[in-house]
C-alpha atoms as a PDB file:
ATOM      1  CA  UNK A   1      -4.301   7.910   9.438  1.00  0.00           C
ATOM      2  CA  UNK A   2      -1.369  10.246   8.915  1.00  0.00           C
ATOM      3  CA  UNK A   3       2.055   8.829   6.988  1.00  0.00           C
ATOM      4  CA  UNK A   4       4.245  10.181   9.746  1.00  0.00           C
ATOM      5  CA  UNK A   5       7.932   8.744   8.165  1.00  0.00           C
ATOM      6  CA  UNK A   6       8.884   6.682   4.941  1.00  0.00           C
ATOM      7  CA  UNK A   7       7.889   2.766   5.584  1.00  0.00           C
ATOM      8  CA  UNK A   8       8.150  -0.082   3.368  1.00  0.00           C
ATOM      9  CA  UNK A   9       6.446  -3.486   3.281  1.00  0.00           C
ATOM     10  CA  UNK A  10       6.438  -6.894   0.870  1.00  0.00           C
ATOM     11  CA  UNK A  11       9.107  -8.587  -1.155  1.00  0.00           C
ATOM     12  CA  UNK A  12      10.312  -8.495  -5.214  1.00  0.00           C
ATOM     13  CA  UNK A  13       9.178 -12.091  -5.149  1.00  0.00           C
ATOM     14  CA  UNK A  14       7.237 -13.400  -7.894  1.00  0.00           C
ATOM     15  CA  UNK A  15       3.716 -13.175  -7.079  1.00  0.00           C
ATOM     16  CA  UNK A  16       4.614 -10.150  -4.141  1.00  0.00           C
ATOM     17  CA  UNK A  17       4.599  -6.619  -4.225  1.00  0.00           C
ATOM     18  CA  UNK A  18       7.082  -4.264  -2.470  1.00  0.00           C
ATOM     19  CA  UNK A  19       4.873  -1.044  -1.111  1.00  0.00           C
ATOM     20  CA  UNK A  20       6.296   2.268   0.193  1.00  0.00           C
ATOM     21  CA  UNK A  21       4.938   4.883   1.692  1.00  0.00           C
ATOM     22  CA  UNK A  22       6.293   8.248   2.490  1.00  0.00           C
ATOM     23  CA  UNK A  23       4.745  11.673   3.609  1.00  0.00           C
ATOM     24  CA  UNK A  24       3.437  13.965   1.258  1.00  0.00           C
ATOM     25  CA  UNK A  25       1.222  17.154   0.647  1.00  0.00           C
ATOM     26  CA  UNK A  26      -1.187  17.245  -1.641  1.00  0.00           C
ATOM     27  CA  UNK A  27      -2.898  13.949  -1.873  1.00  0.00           C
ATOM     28  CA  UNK A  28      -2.069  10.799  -3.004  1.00  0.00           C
ATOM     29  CA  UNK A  29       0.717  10.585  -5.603  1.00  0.00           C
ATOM     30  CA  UNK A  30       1.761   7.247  -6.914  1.00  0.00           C
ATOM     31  CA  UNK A  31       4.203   5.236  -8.873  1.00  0.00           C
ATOM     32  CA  UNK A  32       3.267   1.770 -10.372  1.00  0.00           C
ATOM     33  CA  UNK A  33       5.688  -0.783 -11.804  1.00  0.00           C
ATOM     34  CA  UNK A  34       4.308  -4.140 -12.769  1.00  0.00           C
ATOM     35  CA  UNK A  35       5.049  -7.314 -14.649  1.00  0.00           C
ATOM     36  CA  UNK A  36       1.524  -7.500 -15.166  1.00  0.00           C
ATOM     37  CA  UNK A  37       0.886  -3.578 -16.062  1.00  0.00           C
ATOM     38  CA  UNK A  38      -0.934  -4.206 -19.096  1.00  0.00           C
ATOM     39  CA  UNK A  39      -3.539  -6.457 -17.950  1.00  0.00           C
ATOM     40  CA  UNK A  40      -4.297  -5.319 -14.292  1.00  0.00           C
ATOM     41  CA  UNK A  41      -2.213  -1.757 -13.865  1.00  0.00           C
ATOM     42  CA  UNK A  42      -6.102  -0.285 -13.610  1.00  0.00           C
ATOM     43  CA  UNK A  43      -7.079  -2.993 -10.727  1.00  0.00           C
ATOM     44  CA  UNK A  44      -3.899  -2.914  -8.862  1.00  0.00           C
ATOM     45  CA  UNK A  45      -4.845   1.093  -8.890  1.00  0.00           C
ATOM     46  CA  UNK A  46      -7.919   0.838  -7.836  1.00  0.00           C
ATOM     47  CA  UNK A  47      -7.271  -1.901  -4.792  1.00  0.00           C
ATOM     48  CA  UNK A  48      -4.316   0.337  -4.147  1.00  0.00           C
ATOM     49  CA  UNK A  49      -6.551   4.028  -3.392  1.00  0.00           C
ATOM     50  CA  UNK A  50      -9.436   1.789  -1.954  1.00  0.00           C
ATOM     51  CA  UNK A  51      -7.193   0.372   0.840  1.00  0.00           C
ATOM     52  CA  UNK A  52      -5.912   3.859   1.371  1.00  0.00           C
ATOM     53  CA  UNK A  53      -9.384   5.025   1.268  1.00  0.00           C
ATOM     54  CA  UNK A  54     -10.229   2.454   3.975  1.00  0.00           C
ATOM     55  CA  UNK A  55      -7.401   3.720   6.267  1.00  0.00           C
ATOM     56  CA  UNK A  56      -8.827   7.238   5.480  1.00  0.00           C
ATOM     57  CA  UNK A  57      -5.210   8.108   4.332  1.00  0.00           C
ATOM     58  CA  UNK A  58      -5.691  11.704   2.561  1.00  0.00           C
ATOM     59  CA  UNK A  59      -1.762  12.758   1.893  1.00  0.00           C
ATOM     60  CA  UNK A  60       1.044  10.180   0.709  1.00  0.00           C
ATOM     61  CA  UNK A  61       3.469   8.656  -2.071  1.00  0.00           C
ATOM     62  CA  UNK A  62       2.962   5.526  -2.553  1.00  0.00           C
ATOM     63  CA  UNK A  63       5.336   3.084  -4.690  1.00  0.00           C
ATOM     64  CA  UNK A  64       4.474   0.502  -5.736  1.00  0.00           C
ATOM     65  CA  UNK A  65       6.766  -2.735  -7.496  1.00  0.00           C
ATOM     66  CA  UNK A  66       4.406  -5.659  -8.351  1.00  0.00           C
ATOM     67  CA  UNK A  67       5.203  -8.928  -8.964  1.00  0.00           C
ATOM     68  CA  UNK A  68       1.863 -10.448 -10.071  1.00  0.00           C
ATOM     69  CA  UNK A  69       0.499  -9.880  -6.636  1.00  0.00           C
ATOM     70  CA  UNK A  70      -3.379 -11.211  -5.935  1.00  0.00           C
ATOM     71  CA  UNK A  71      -5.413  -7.973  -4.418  1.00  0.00           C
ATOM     72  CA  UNK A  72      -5.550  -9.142  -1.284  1.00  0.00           C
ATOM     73  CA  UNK A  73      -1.364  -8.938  -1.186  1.00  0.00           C
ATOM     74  CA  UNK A  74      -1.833  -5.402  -2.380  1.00  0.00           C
ATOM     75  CA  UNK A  75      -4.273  -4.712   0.653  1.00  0.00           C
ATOM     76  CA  UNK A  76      -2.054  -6.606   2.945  1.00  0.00           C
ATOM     77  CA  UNK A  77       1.177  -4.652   1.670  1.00  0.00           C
ATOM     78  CA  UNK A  78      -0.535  -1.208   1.745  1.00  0.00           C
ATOM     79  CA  UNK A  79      -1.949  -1.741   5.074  1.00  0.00           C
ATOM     80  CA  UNK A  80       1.073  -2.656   6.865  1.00  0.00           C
ATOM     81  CA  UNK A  81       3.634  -0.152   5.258  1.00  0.00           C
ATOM     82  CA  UNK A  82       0.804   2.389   6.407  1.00  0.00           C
ATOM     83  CA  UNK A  83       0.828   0.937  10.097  1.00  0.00           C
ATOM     84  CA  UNK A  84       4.263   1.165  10.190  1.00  0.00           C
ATOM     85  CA  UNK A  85       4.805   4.506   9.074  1.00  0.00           C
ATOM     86  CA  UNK A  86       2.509   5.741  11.923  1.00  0.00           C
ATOM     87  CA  UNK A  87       4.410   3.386  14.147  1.00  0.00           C
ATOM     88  CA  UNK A  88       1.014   1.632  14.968  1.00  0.00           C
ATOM     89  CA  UNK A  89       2.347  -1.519  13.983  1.00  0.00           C
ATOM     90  CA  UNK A  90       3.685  -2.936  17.244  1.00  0.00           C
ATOM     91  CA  UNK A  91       0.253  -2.343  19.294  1.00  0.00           C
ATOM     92  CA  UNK A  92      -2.811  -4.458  19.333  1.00  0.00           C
ATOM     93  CA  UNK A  93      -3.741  -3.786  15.694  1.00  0.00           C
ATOM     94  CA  UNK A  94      -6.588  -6.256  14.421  1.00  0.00           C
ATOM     95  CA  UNK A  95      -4.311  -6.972  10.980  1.00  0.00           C
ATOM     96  CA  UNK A  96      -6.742  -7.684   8.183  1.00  0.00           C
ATOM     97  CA  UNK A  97      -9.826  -5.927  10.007  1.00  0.00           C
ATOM     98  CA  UNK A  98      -9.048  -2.311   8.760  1.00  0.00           C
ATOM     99  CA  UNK A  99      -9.758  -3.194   5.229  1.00  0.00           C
ATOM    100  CA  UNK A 100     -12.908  -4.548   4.326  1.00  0.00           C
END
């Protein structure tokens, strides 16, 4: 998938994560803040590019602000703010079945 415009998804609740997304050139680029940063800023990486992986998304920024979110959050939050910065997110989308 292609990040077509800037698209944001989640909350700054505890135990959330606000992700955006915005077009880019270059690859992936992003931007971590966490509460939890020095225990888990490695894992919330890693679920972060393997969702993106998943959705085969080769060029974006992606900021993230965690809260103490649980992985699947971060796949949850990544996934959607992708979908909606395609505009795929109002059609029949099978929400949770892109990311494995």
């Amino acid at each position: 998938m292609k990040v077509e415009k800037t698209a944001v998804a989640g909350t700054l609740e505890s135990s959330d994560a606000m992700v955006t997304v915005e077009p880019s050139k270059g690859g992936i680029e992003m931007e971590l803040t966490s509460s939890v940063m020095n225990q888990y800023g490695r894992q919330i990486k890693a679920v972060v590019l393997e969702t993106l992986e998943h959705l085969e998304v080769k060029d974006c920024k992606v900021t993230i602000v965690d809260k103490g979110a649980l992985d699947c959050t971060l796949k949850a939050r990544v996934e959607c703010a992708v979908f909606r910065s395609c505009g795929k997110s109002d059609k029949n989308i099978p929400w949770g079945g892109a990311v494995r």
